[in-house]
Protein backbone atom coordinates (compact mmCIF):
# COMPACT_ATOMS: atom_id res chain seq x y z
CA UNK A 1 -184.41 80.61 -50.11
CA UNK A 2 -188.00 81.92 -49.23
CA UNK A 3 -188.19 83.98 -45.90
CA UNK A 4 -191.15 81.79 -44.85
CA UNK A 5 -189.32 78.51 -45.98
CA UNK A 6 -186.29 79.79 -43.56
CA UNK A 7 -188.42 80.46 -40.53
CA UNK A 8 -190.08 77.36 -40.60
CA UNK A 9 -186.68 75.57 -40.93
CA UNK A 10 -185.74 77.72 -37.65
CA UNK A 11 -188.72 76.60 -36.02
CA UNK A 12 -188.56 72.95 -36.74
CA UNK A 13 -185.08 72.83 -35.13
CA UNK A 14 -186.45 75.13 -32.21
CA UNK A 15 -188.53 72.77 -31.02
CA UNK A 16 -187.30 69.70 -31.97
CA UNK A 17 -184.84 70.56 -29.24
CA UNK A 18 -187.01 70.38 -26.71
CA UNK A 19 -189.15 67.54 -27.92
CA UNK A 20 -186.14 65.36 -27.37
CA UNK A 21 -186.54 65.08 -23.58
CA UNK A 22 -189.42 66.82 -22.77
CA UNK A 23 -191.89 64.23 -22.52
CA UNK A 24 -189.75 61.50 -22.07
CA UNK A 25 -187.40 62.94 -19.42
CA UNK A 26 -189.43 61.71 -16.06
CA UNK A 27 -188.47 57.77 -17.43
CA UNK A 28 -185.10 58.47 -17.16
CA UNK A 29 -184.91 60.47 -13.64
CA UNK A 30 -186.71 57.21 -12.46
CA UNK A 31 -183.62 54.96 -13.36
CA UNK A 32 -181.32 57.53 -12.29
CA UNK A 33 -182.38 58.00 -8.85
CA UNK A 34 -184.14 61.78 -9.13
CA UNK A 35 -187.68 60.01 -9.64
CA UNK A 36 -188.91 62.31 -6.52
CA UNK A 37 -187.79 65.21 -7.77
CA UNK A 38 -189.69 65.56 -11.44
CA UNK A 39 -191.48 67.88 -10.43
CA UNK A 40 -188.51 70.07 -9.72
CA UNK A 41 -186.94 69.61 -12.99
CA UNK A 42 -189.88 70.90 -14.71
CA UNK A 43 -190.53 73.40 -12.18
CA UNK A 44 -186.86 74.20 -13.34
CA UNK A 45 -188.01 75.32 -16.31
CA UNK A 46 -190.62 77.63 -15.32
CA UNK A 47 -188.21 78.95 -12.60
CA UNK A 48 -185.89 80.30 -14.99
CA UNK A 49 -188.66 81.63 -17.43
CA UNK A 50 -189.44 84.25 -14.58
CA UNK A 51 -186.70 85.95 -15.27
CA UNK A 52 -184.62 84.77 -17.72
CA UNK A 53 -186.82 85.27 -21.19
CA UNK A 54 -187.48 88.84 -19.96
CA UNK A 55 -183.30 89.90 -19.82
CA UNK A 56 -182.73 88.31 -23.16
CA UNK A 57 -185.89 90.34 -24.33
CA UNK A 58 -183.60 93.36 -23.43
CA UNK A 59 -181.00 92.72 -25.01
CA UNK A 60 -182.81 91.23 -27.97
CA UNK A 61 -184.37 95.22 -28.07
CA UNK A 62 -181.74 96.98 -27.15
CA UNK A 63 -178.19 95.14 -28.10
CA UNK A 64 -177.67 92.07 -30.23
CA UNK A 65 -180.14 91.48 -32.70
CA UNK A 66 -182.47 88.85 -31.74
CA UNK A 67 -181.80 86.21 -34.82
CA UNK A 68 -177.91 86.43 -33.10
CA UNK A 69 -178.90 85.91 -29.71
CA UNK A 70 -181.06 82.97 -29.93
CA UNK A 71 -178.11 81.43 -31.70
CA UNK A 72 -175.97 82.47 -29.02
CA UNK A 73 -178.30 81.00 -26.47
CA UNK A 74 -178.22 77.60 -28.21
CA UNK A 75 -174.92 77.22 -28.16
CA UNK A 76 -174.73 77.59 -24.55
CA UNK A 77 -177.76 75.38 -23.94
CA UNK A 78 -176.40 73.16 -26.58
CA UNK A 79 -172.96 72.50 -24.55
CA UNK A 80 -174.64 71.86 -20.77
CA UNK A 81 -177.40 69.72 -22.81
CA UNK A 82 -174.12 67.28 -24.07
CA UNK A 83 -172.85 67.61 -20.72
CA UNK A 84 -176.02 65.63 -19.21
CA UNK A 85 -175.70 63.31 -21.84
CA UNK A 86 -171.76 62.47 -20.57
CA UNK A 87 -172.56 62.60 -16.99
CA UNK A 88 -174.92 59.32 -18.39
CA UNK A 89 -172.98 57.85 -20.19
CA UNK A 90 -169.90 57.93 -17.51
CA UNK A 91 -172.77 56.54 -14.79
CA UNK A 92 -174.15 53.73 -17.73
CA UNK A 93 -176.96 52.70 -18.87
CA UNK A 94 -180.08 51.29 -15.71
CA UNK A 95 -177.83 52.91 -13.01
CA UNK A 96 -178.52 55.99 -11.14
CA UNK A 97 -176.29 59.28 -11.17
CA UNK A 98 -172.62 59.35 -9.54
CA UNK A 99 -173.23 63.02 -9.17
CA UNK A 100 -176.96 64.27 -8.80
CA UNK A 101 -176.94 67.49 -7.81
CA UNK A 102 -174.14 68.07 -10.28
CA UNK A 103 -176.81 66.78 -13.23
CA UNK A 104 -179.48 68.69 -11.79
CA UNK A 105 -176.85 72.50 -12.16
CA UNK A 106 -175.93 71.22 -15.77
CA UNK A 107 -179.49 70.77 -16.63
CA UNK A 108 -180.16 74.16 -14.86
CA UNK A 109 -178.00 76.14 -16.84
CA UNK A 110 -179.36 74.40 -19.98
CA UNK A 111 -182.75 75.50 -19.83
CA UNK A 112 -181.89 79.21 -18.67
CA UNK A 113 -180.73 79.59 -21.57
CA UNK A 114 -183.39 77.61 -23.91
CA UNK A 115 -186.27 78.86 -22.54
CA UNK A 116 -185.62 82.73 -23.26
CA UNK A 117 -185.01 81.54 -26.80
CA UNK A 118 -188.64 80.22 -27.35
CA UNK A 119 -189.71 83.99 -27.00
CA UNK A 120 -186.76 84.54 -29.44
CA UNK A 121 -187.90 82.64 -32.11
CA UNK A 122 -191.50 84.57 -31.95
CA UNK A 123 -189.49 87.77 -31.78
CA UNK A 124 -187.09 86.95 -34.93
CA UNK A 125 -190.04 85.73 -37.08
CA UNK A 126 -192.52 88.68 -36.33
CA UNK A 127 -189.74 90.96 -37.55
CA UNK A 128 -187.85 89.43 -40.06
CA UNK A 129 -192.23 88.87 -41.67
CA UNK A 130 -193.11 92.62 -41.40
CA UNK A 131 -189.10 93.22 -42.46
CA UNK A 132 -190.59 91.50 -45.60
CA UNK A 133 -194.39 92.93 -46.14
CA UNK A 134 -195.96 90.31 -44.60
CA UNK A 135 -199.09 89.70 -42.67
CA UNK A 136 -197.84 87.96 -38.86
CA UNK A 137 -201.34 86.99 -37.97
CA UNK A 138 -201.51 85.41 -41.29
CA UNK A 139 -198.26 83.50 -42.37
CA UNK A 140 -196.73 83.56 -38.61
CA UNK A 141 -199.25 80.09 -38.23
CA UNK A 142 -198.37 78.00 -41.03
CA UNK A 143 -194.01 78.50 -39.88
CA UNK A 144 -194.79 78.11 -36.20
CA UNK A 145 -196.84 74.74 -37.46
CA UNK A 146 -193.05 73.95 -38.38
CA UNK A 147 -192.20 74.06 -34.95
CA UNK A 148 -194.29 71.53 -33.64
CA UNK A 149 -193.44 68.87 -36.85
CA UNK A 150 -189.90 69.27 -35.66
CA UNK A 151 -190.74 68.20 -31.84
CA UNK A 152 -193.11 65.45 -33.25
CA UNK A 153 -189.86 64.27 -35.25
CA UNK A 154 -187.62 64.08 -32.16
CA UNK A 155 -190.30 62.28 -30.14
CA UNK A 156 -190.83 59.66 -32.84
CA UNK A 157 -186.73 58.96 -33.13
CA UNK A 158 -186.04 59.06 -29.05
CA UNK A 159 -188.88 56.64 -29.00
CA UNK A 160 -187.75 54.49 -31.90
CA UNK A 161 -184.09 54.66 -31.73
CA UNK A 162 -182.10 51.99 -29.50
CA UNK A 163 -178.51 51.94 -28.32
CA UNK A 164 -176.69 48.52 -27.23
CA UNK A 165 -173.36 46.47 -27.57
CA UNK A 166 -174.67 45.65 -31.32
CA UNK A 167 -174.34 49.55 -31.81
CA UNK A 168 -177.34 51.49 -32.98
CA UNK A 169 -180.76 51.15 -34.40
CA UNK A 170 -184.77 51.50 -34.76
CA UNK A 171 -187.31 49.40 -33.50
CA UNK A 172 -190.74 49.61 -32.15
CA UNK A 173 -190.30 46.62 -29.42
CA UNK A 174 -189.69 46.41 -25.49
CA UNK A 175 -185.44 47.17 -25.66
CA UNK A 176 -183.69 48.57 -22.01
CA UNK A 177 -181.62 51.44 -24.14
CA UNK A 178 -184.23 52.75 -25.91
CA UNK A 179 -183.57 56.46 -25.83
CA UNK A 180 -186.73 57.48 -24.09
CA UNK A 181 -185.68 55.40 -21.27
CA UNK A 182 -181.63 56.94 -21.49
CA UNK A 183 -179.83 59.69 -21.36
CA UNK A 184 -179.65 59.80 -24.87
CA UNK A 185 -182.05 62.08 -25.14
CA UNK A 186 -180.16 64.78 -24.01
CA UNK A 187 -177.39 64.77 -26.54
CA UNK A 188 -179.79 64.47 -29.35
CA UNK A 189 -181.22 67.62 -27.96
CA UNK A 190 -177.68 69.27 -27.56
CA UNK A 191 -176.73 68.38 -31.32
CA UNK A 192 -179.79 70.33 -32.65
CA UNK A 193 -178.90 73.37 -30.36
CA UNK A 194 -175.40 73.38 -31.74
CA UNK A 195 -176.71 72.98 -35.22
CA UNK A 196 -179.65 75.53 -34.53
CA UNK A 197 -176.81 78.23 -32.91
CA UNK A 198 -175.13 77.96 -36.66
CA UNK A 199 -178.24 78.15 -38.80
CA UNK A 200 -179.27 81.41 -36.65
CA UNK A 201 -176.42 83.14 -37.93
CA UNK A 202 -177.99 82.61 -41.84
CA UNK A 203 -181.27 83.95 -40.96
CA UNK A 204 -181.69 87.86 -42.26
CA UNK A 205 -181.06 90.70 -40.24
CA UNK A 206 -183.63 92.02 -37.69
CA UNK A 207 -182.22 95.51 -36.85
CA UNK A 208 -182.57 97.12 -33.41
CA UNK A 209 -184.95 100.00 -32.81
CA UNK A 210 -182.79 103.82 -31.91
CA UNK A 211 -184.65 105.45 -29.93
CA UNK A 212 -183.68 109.59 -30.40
CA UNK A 213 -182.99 111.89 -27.85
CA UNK A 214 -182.90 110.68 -23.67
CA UNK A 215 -183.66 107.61 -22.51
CA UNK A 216 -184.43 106.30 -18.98
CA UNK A 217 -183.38 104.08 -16.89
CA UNK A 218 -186.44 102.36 -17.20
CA UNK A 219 -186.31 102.21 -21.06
CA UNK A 220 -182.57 101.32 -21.09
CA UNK A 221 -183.30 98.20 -18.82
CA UNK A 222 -186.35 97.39 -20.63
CA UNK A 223 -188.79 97.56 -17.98
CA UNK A 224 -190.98 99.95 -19.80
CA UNK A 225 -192.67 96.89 -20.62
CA UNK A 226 -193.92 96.03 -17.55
CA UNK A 227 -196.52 99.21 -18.06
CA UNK A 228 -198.85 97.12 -19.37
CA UNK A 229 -200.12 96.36 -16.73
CA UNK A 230 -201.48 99.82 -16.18
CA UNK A 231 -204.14 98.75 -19.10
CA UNK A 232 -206.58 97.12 -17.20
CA UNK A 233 -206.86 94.41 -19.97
CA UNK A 234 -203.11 93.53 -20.44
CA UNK A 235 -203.15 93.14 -16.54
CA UNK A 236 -206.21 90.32 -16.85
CA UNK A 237 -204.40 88.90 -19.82
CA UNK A 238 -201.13 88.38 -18.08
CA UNK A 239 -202.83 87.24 -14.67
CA UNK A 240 -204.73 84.39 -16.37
CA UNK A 241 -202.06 83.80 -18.41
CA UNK A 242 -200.07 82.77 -15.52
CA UNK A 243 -202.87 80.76 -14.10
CA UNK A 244 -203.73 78.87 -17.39
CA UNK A 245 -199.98 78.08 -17.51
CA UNK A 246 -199.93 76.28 -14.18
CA UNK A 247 -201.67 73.63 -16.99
CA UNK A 248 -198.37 73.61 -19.09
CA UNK A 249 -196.06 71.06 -18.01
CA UNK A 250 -198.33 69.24 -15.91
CA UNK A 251 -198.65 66.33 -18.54
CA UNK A 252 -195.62 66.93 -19.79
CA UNK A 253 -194.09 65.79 -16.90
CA UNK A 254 -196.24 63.04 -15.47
CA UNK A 255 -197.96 61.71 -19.11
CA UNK A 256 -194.54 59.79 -19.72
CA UNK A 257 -194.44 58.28 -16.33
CA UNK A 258 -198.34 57.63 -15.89
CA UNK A 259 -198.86 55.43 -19.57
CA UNK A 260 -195.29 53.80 -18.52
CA UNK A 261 -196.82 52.90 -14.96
CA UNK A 262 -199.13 50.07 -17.06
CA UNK A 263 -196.01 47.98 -17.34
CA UNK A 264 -196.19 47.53 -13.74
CA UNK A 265 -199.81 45.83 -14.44
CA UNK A 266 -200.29 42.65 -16.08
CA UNK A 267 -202.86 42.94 -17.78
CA UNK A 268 -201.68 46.11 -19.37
CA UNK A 269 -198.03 45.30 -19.65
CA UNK A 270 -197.82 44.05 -23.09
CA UNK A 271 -199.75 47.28 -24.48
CA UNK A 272 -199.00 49.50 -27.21
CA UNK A 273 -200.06 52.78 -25.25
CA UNK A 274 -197.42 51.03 -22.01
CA UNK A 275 -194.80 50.72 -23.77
CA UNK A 276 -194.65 53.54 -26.09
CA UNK A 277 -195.82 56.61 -24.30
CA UNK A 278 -193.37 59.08 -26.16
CA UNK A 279 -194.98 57.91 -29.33
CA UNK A 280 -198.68 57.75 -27.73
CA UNK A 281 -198.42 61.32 -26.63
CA UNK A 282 -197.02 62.90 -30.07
CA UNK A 283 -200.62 62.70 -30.94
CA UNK A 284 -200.63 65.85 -28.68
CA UNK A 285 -197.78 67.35 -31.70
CA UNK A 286 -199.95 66.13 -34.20
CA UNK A 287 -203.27 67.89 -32.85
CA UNK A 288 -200.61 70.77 -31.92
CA UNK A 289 -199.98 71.39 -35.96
CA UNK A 290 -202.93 70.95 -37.11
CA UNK A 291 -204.68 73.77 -34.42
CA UNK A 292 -202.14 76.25 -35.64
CA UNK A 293 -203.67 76.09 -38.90
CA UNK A 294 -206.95 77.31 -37.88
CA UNK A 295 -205.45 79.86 -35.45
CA UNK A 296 -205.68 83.33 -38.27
CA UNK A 297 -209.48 82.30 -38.34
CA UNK A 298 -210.09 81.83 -34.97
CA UNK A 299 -208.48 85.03 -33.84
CA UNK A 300 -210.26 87.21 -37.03
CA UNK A 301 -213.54 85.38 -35.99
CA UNK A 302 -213.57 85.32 -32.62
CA UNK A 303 -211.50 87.22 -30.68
CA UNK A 304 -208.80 86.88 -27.97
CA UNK A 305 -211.31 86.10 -25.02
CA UNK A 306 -213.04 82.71 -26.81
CA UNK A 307 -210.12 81.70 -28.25
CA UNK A 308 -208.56 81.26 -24.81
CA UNK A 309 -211.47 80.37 -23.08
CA UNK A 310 -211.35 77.43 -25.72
CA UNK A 311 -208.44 76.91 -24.40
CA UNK A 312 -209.10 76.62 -21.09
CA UNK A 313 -211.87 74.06 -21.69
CA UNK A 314 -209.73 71.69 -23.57
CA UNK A 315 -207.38 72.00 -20.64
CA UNK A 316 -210.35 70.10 -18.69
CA UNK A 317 -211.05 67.11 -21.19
CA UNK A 318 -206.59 67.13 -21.74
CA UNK A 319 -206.57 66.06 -18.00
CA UNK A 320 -210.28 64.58 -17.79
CA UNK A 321 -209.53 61.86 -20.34
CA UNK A 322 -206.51 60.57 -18.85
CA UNK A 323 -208.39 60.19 -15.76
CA UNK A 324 -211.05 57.84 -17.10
CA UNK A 325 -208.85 56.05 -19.78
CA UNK A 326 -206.27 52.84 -19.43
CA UNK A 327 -204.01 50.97 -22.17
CA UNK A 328 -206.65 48.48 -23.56
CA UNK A 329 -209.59 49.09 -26.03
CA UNK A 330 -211.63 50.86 -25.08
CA UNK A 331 -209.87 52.68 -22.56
CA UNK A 332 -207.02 53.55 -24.93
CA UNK A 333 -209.80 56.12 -26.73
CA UNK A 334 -209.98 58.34 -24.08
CA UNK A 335 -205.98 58.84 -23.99
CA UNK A 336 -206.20 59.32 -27.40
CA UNK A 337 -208.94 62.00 -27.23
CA UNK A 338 -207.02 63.52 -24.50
CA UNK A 339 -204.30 63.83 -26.72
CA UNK A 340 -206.29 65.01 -29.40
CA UNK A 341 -207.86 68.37 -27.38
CA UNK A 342 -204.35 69.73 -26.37
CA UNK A 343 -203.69 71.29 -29.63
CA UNK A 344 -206.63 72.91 -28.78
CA UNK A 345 -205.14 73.39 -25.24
CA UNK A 346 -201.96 74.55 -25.93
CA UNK A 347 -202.39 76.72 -28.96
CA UNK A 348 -204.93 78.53 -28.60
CA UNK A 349 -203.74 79.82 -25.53
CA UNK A 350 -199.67 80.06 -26.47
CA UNK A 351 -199.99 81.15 -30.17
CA UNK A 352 -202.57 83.27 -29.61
CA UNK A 353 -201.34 84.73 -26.96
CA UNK A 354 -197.83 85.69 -28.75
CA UNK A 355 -199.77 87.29 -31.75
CA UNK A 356 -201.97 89.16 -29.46
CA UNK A 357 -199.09 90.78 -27.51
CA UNK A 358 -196.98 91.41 -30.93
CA UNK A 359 -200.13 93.31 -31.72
CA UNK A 360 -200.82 95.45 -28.55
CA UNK A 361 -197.14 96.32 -28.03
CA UNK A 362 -195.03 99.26 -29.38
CA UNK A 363 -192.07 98.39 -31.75
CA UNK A 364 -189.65 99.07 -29.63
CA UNK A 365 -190.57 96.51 -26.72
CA UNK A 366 -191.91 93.88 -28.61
CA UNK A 367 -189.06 91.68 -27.73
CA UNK A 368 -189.74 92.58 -24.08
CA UNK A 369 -193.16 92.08 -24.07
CA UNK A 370 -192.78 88.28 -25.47
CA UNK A 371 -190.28 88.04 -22.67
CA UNK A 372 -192.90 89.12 -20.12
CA UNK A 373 -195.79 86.95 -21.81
CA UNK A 374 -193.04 84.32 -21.39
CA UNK A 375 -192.28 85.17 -18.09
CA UNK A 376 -196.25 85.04 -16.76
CA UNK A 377 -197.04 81.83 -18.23
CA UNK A 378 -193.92 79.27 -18.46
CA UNK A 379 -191.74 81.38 -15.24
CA UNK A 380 -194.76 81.93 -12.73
CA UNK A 381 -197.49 80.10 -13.84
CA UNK A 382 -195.32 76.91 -15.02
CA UNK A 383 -193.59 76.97 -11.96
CA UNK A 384 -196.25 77.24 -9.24
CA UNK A 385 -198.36 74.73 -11.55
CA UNK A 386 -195.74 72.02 -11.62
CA UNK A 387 -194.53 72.36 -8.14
CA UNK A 388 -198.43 71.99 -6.83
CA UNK A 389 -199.19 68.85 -9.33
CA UNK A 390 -195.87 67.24 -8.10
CA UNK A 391 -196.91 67.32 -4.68
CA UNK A 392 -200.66 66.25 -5.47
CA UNK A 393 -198.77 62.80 -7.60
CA UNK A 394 -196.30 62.00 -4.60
CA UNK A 395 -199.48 62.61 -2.73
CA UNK A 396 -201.34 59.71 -4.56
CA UNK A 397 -198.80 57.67 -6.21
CA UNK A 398 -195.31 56.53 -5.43
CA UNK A 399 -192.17 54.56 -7.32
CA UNK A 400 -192.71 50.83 -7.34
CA UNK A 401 -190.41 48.82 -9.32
CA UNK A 402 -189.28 51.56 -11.35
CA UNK A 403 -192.62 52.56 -11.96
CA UNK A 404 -194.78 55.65 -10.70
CA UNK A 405 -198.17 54.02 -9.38
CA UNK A 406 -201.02 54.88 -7.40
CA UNK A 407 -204.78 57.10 -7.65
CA UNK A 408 -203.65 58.46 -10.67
CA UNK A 409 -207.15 59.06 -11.29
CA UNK A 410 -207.79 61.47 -8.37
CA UNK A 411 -204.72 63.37 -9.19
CA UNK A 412 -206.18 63.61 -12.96
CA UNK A 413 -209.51 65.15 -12.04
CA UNK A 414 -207.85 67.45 -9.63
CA UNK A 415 -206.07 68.89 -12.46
CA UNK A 416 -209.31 69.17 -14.29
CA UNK A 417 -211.40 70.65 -11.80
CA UNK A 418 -208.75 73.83 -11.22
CA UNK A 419 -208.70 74.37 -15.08
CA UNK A 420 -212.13 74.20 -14.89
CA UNK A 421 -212.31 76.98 -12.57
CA UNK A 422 -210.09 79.46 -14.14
CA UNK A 423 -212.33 78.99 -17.46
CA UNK A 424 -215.47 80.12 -15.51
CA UNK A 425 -213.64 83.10 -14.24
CA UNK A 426 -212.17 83.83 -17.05
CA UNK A 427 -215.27 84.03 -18.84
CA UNK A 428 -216.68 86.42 -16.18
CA UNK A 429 -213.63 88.64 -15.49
CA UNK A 430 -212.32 89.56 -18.65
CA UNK A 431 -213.21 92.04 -20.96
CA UNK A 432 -211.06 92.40 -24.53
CA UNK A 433 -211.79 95.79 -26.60
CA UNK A 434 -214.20 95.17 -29.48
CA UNK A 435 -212.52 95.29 -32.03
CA UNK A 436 -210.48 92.60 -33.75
CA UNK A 437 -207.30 91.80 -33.23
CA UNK A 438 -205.93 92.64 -36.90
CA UNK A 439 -207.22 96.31 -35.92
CA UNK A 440 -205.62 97.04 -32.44
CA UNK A 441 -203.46 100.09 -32.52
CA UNK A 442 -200.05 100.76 -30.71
């Protein structure tokens, strides 16, 4: 089978992992009692991307090749993903948790080890491309554009699909067990981490870099990434980096919940955008795969600094729109603009980004590096980001009914105005080499 063909069937399965719950998740800790405490399962995420992507980048460089460890990882996350699922399941469908904080450590130790393996993927590809002659800044797009089809896919079925006594099934209506609402979620997420850990173990080799003669303690543990920093333009890169992903999971965590907050209003209830949020936000995928397209361009043309500060700006109208749109025409426009700009949003910044590190780093941290760039933006900047917009929505709005209502719209343009601000200092502060990207030396 074609190398390209192969990476893009890695990357569909990557990601349709996550775009199983990650969306829809907040509907579900509602019913089961954790609807405070969103925030801290997204914050979860970012948490362990602090430190987490950044040891697996280690061992990726130094130990198991990477192609076997992001299998391995899968299979791990795979296992404490089904265990959610059965903790649901035992606890049925509408009631809350026997065992919270139980669910909460099982979902822990599931994302520790599927976050490092986004940074895994990147690492795999990169090498297994240049293993073959070919150009990453090029052909890395079009697979990653896999990637994002494959959460799209898993959005569209956990919205769709329905489980009740008459057994299983599709539908577009109102139905209590559709899986966006359930913890059904999570084992389709753990089957495609099992079935992702034995596809990894296909892909072609990506041999580890020996290093001759002495190496430090530093080298040995991988830190030796960590001097980029010392390059006055790496540092900027990674500090905004971490600032621009405090606008990650912000929507990703309270979109779901907001759109689904309509059904609490009558004159909204019976609306498309209400009742099928998972679906309504996939338009975010769709932009998504279409914005990786025009990525190579973008980065040739441009450079690293507009393409993020496009970025940036798209993070304002993402969060801007939802705060001036509702359900009904012609409100429902301005949620579906918002949804178009985050491919713009998220892209340009987390794409880009990857390529741009793959090309400023040495060969024989790469793997760190993307662990690091992982680290800045979904560990610290994901973390602080989510745990600051959770406490500005429990601010403003509160569970009613089993829905999340209150000034969304204040909470929306808060959001907006701090993106706005780190784009305007952005703009001022930093200061790429001039030279592009395809022509940065190690």
């Amino acid at each position: 089978m074609n190398t390209k063909v192969r990476l893009a069937i890695m990357n569909f399965l990557e990601f349709a992992v996550w775009g199983a719950y990650l969306t829809c998740m907040g509907n579900y800790l509602g019913i089961a009692g954790l609807g405070d405490k969103i925030s801290w399962f997204y914050a979860i995420q970012g948490i362990v991307s602090i430190f987490m992507p950044t040891l697996m980048g280690i061992v990726a460089d130094k130990y198991i090749q990477p192609q076997r460890l992001l299998g391995l990882c899968h299979l791990v996350a795979g296992a404490f993903m089904i265990s959610c699922w059965w903790m649901g399941e035992q606890a049925g469908f509408g009631n809350e948790l026997a065992d919270k904080s139980l669910f909460i450590a099982l979902y822990t130790l599931s994302v520790a080890f599927y976050m490092p393996t986004i940074a895994l993927t990147n690492t795999a590809a990169f090498a297994i491309l240049k293993k073959d002659g070919l150009d990453t800044v090029k052909d890395f797009p079009p697979i990653r554009v896999l990637g994002t089809v494959g959460f799209i896919a898993t959005m569209w079925f956990v919205n769709c699909a329905f489980i009740d006594d008459s057994g299983f099934g599709f539908t577009l209506a109102e139905n209590a067990h559709k899986f966006q609402y359930t913890y059904m979620q999570f084992f389709v997420s753990g089957i495609l981490s099992l079935v992702l850990f034995a596809y990894c173990f296909t892909l072609p080799e990506c041999k580890l870099e020996n290093k001759e003669g002495k190496v430090s303690l530093v080298e040995s543990l991988g830190l030796n990434a960590f001097k980029l920093f010392k390059r006055k333009q790496m540092a900027l890169f990674f500090i905004f980096s971490a600032l621009l992903g405090m606008c990650l999971q912000v929507t990703n965590g309270f979109a779901g919940p907001f759109l689904t907050s309509f059904k609490g209003t009558p004159e909204f209830a019976d609306t498309f955008a209400a009742n099928n949020a998972t679906m309504l936000t996939s338009i975010s995928q769709i932009s998504e795969a279409c914005c990786i397209l025009m990525i190579p361009f973008f980065l040739k043309r441009f450079g690293i600094k507009v393409v993020m500060l496009m970025s940036l700006f798209a993070w304002v109208f993402r969060f801007g729109f939802f705060g001036i749109g509702d359900p009904a025409m012609p409100g429902v426009i301005f949620f579906i603009l918002s949804c178009v700009v985050y491919g713009v949003a998220f892209d340009f910044f987390n794409v880009s980004g990857g390529i741009f590190v793959d090309q400023e780093c040495a060969p024989n941290i790469k793997a760190s590096a993307q662990g690091l760039f992982m680290m800045m933006t979904n560990g610290l900047g994901a973390t602080i980001g989510t745990l600051a917009a959770g406490e500005i929505v429990n601010s403003f709005c509160g569970w009613e009914g089993g829905y999340l209502v209150g000034d969304w719209q204040t909470c929306w343009f808060t959001f907006a105005a701090f993106a706005l601000v780190v784009g305007i200092a952005f703009a001022i502060v930093f200061k790429p080499e001039k030279k592009p990207i395809t022509e940065i030396k190690h």
